[in-house]
PDB file of N, CA and C in Angstrom:
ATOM      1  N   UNK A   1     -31.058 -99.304  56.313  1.00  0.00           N
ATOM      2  CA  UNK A   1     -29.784-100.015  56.377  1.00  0.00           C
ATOM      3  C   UNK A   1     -29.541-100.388  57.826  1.00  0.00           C
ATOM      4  N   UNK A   2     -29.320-101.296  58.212  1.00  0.00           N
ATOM      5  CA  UNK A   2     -28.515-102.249  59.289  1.00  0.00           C
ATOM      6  C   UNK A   2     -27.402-101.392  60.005  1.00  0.00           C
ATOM      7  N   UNK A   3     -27.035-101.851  61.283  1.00  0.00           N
ATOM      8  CA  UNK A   3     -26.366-100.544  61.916  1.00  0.00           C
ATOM      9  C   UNK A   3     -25.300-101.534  62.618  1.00  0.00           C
ATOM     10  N   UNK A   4     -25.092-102.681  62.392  1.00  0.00           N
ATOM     11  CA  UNK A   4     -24.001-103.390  63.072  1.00  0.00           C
ATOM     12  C   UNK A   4     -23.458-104.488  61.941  1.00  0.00           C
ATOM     13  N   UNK A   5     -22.480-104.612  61.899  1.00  0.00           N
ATOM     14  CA  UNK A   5     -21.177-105.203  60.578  1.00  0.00           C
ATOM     15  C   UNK A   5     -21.325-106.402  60.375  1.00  0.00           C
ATOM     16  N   UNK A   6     -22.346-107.267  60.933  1.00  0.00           N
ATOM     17  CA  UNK A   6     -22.607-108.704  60.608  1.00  0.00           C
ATOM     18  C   UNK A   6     -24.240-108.619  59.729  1.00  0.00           C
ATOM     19  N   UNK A   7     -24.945-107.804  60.010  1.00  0.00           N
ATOM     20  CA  UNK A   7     -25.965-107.347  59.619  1.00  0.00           C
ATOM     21  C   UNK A   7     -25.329-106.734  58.169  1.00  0.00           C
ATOM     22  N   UNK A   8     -24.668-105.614  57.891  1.00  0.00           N
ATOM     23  CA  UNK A   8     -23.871-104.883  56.799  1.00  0.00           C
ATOM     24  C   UNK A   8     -23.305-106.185  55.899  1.00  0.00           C
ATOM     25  N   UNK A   9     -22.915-107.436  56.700  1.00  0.00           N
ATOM     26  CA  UNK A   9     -22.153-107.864  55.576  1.00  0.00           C
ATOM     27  C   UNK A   9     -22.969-108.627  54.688  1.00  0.00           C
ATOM     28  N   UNK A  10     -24.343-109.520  55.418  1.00  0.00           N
ATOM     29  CA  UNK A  10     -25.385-110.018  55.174  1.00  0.00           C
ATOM     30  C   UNK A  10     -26.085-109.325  53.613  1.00  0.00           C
ATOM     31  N   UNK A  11     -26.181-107.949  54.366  1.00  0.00           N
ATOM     32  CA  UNK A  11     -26.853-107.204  53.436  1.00  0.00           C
ATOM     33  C   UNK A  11     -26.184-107.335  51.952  1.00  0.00           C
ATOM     34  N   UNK A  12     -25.008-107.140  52.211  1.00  0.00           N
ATOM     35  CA  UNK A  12     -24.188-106.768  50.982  1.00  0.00           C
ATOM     36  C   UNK A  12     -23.738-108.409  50.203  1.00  0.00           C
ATOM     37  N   UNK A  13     -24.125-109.077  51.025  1.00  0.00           N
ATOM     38  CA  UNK A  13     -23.816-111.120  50.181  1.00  0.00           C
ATOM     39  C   UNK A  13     -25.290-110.652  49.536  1.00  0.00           C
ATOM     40  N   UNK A  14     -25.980-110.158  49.824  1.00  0.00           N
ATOM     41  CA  UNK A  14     -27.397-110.078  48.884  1.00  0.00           C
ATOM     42  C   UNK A  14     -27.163-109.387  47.611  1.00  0.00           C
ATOM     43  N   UNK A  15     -26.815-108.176  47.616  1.00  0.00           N
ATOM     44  CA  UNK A  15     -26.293-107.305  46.531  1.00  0.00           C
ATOM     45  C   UNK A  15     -25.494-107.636  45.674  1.00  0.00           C
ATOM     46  N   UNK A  16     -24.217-108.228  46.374  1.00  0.00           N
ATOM     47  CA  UNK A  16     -23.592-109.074  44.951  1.00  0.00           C
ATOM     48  C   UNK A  16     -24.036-110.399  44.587  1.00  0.00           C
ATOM     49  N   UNK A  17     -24.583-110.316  45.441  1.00  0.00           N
ATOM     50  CA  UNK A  17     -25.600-111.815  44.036  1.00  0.00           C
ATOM     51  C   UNK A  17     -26.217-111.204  43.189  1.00  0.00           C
ATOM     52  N   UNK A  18     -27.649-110.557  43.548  1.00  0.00           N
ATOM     53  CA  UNK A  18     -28.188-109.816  42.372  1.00  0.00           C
ATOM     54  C   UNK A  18     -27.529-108.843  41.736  1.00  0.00           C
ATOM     55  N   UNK A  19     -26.818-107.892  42.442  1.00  0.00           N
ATOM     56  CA  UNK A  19     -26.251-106.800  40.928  1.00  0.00           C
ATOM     57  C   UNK A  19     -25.120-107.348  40.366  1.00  0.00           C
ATOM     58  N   UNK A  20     -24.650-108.684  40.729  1.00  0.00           N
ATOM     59  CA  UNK A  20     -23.074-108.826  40.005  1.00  0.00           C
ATOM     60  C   UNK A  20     -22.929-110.578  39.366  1.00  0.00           C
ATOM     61  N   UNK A  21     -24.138-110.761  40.293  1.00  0.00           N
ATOM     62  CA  UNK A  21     -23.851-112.191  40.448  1.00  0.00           C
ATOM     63  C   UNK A  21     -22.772-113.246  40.909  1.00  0.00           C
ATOM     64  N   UNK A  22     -22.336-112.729  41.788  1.00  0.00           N
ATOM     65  CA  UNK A  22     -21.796-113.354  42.965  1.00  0.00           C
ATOM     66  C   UNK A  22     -21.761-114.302  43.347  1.00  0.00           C
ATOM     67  N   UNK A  23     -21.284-114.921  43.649  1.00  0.00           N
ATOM     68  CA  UNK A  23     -21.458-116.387  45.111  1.00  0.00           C
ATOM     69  C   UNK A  23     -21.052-115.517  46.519  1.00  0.00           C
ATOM     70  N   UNK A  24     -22.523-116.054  47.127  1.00  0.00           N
ATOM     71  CA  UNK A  24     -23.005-115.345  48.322  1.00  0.00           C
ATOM     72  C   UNK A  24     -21.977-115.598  49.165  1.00  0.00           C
ATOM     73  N   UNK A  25     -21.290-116.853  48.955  1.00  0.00           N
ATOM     74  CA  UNK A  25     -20.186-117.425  49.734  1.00  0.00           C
ATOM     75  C   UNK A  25     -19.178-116.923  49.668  1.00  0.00           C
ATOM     76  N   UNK A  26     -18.598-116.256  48.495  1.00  0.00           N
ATOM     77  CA  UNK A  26     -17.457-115.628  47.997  1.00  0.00           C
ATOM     78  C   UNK A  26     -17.082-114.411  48.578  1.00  0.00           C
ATOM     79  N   UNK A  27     -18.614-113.826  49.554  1.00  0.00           N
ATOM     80  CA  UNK A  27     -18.456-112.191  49.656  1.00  0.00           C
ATOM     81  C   UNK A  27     -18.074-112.687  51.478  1.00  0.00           C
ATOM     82  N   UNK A  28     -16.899-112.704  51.710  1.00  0.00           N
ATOM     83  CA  UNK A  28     -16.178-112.838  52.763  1.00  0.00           C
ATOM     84  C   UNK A  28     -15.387-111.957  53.171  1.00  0.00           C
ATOM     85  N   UNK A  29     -14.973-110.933  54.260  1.00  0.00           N
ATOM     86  CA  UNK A  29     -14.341-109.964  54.907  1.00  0.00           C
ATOM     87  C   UNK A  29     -13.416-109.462  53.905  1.00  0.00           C
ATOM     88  N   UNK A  30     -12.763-110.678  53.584  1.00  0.00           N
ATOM     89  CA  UNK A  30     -10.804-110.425  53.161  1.00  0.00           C
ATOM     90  C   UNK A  30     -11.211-110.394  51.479  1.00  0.00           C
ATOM     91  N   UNK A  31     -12.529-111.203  51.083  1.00  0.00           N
ATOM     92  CA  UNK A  31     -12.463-111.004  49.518  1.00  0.00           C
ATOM     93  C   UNK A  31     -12.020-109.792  49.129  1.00  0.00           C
ATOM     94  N   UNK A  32     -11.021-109.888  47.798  1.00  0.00           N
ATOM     95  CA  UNK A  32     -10.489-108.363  47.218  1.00  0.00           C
ATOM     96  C   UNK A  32     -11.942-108.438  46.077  1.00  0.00           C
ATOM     97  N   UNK A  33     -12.263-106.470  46.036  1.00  0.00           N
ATOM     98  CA  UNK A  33     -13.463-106.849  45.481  1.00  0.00           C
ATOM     99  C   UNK A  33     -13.073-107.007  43.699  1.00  0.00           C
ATOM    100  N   UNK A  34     -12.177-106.457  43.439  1.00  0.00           N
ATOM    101  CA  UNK A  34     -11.636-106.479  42.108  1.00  0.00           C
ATOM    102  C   UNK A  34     -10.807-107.816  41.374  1.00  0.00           C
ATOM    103  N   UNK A  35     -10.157-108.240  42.351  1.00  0.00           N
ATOM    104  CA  UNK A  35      -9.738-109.743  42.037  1.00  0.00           C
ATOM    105  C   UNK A  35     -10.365-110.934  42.410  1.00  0.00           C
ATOM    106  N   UNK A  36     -11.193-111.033  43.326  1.00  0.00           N
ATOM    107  CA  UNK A  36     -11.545-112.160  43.999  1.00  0.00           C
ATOM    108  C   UNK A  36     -12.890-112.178  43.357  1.00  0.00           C
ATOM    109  N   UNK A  37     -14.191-111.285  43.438  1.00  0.00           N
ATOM    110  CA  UNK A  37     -14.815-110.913  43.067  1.00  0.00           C
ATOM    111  C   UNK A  37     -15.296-110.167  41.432  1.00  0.00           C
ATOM    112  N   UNK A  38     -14.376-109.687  41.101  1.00  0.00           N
ATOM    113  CA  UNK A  38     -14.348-109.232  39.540  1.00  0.00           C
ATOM    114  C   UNK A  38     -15.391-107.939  39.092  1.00  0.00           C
ATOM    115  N   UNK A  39     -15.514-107.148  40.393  1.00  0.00           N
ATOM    116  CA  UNK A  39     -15.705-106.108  40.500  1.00  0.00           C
ATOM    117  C   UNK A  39     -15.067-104.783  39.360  1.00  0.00           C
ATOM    118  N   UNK A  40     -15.203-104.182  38.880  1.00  0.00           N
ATOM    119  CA  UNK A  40     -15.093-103.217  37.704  1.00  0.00           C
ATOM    120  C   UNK A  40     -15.003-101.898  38.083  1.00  0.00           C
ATOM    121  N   UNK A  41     -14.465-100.843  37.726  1.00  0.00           N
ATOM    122  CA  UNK A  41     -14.657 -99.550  38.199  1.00  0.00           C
ATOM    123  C   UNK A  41     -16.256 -98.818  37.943  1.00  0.00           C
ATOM    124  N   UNK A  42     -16.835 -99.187  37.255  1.00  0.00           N
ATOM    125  CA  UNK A  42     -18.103 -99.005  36.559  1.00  0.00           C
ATOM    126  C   UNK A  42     -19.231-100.026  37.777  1.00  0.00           C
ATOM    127  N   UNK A  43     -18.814-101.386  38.169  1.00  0.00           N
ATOM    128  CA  UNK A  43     -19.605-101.887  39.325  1.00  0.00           C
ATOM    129  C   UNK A  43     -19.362-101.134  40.357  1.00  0.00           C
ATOM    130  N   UNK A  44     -17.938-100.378  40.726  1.00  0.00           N
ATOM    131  CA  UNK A  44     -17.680-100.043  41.627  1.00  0.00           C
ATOM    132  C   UNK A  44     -18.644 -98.843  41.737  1.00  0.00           C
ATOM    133  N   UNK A  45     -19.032 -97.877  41.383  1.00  0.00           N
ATOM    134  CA  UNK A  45     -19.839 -97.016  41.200  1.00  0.00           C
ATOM    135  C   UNK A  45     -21.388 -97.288  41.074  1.00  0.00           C
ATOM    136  N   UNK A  46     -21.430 -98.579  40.330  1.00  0.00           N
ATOM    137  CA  UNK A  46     -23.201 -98.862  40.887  1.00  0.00           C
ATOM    138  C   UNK A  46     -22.685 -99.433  42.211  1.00  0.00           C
ATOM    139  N   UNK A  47     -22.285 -99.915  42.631  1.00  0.00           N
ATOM    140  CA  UNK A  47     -22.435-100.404  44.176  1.00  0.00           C
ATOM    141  C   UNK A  47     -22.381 -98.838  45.259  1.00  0.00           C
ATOM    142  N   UNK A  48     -21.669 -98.457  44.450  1.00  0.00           N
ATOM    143  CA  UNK A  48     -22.310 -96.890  45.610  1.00  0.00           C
ATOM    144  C   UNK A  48     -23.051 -96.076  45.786  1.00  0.00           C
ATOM    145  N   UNK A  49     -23.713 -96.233  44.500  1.00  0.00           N
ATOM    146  CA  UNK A  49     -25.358 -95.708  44.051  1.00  0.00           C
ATOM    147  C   UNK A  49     -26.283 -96.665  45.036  1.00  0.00           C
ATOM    148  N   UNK A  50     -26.183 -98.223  44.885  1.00  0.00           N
ATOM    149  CA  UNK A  50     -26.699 -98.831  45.673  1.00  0.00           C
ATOM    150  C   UNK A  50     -26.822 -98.613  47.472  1.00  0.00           C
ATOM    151  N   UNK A  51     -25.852 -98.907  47.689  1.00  0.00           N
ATOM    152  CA  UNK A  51     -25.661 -97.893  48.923  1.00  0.00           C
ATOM    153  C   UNK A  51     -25.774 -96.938  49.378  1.00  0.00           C
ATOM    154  N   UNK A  52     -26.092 -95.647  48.264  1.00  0.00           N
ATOM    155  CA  UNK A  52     -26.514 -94.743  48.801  1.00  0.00           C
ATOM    156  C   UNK A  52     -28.061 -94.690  49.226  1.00  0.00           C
ATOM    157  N   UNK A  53     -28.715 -95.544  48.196  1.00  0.00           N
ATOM    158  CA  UNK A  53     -30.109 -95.672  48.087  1.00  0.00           C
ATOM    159  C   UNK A  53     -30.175 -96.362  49.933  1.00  0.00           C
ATOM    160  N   UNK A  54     -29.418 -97.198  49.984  1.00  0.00           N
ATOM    161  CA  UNK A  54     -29.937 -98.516  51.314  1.00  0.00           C
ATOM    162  C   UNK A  54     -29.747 -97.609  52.402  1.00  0.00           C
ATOM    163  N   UNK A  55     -28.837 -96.410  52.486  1.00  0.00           N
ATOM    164  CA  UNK A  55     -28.408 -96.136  53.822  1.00  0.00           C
ATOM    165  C   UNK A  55     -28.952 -94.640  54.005  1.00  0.00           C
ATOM    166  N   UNK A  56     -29.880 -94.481  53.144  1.00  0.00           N
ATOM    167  CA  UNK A  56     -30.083 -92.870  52.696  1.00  0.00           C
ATOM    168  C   UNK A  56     -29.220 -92.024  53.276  1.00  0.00           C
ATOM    169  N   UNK A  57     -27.912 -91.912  52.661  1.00  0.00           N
ATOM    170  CA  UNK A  57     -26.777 -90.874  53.176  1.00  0.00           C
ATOM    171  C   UNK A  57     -26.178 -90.709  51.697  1.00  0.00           C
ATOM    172  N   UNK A  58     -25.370 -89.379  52.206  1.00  0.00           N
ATOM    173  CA  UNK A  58     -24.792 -89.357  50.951  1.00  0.00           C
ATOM    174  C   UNK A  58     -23.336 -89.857  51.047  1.00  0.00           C
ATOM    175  N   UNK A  59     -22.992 -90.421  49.907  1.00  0.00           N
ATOM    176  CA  UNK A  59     -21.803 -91.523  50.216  1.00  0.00           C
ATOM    177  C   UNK A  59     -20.270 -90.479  49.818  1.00  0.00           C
ATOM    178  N   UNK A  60     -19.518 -89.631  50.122  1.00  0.00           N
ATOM    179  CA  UNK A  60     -18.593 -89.209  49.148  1.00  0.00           C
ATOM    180  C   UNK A  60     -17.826 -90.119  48.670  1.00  0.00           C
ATOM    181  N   UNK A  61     -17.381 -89.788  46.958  1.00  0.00           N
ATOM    182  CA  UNK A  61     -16.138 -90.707  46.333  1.00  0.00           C
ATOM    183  C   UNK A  61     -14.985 -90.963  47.594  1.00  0.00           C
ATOM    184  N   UNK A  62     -14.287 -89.824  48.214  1.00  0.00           N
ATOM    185  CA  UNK A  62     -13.272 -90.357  49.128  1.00  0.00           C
ATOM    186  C   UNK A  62     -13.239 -91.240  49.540  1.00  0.00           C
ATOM    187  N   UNK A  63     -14.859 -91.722  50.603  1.00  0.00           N
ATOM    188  CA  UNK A  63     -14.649 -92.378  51.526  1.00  0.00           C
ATOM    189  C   UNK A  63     -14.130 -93.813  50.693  1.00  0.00           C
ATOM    190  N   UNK A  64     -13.890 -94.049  49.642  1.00  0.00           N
ATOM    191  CA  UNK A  64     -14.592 -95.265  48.863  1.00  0.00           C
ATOM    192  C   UNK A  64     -13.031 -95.226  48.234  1.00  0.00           C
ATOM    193  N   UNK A  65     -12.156 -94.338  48.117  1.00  0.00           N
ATOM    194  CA  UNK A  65     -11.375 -94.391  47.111  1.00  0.00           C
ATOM    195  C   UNK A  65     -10.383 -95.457  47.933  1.00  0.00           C
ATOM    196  N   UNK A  66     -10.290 -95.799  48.850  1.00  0.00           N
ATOM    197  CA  UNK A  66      -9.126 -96.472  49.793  1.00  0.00           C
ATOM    198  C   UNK A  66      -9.551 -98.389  49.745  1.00  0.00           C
ATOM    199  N   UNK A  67     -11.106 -98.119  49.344  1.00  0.00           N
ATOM    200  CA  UNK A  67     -11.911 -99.646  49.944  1.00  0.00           C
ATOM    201  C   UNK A  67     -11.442-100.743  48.490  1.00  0.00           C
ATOM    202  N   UNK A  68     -11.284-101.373  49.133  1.00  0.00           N
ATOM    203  CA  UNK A  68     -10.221-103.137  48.288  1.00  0.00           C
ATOM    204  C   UNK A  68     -10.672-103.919  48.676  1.00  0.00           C
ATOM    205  N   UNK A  69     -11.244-104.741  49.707  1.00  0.00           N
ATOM    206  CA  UNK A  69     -12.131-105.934  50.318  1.00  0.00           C
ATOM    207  C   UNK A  69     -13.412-105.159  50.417  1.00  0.00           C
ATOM    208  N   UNK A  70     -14.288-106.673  50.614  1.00  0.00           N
ATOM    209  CA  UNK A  70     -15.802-106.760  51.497  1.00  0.00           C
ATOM    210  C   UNK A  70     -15.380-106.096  52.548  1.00  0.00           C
ATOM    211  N   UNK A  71     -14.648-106.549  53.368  1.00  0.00           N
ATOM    212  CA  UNK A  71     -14.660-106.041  55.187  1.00  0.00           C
ATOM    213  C   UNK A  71     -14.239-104.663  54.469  1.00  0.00           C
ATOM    214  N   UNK A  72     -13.797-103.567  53.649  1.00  0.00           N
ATOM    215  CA  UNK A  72     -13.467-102.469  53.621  1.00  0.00           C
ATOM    216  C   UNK A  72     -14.823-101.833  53.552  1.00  0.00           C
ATOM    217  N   UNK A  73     -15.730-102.164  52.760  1.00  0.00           N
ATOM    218  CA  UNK A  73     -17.143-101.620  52.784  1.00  0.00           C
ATOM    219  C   UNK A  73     -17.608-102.131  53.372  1.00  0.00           C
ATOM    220  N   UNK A  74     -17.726-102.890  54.318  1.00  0.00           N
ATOM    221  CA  UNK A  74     -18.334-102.619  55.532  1.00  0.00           C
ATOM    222  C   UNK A  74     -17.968-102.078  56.720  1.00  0.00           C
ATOM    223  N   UNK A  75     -16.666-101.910  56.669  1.00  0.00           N
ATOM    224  CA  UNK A  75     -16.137-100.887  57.808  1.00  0.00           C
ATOM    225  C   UNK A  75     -16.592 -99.443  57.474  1.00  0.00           C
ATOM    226  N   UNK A  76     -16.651 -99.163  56.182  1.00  0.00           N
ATOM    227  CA  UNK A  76     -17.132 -98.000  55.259  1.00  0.00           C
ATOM    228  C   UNK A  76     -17.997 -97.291  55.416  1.00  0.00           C
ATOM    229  N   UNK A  77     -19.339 -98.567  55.368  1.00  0.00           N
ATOM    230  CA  UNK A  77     -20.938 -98.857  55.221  1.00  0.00           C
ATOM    231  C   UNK A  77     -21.407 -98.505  56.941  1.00  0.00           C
ATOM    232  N   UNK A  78     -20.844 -98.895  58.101  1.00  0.00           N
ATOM    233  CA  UNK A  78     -20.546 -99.142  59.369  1.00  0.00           C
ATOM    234  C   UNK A  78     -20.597 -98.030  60.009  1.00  0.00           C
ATOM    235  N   UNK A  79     -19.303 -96.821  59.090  1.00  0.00           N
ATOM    236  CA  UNK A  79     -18.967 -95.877  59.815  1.00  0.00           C
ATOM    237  C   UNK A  79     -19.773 -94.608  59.368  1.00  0.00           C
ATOM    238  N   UNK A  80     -20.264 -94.854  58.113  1.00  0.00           N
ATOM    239  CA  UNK A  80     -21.521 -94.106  57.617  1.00  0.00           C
ATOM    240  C   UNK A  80     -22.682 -93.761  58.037  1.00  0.00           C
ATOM    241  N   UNK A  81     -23.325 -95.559  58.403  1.00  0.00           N
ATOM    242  CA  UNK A  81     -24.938 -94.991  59.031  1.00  0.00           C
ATOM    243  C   UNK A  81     -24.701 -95.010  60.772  1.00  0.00           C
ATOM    244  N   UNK A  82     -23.442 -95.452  61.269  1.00  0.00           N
ATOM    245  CA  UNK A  82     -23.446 -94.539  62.349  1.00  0.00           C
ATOM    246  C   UNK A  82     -22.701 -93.305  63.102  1.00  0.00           C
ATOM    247  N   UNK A  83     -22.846 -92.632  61.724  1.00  0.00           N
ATOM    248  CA  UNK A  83     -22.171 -91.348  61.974  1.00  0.00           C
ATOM    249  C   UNK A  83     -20.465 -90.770  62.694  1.00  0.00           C
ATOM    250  N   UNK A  84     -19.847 -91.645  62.068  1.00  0.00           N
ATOM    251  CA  UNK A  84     -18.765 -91.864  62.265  1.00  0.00           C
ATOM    252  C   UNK A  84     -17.707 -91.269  60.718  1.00  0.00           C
TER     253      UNK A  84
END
């Protein structure tokens, strides 16, 4: 996994194309991932499986329970693989 938030966000316009099918364009800072995106509580949980796999860390539910935008998981994703 990528260690700086333009790199993180890159990564993650990839992921919701393939696991959600997305528009790569759509996955923008402020997108809400549940309204804008159409994100699910059930996606929400493969996307953190996913992430756990990319960043080999372990992700806790907490950190995740607060995140509502793209820019939230990647501030998330950010503060994870650099130990923050």
């Amino acid at each position: 996994m990528v260690r700086d938030r333009d790199a993180i966000l890159t990564q993650l316009k990839s992921i919701f194309a393939e696991m959600f099918e997305a528009d790569p364009n759509a996955v923008v800072l402020d997108a809400n991932l549940y309204e804008d995106l159409d994100i699910d509580s059930i996606d929400a949980v493969d996307l953190v499986a996913r992430l756990r796999t990319l960043s080999g860390k372990k992700i806790e539910p907490e950190r995740f329970k607060s995140v509502r935008t793209v820019g939230d998981v990647v501030e998330s994703v950010y503060a994870l693989v650099n130990g923050e």
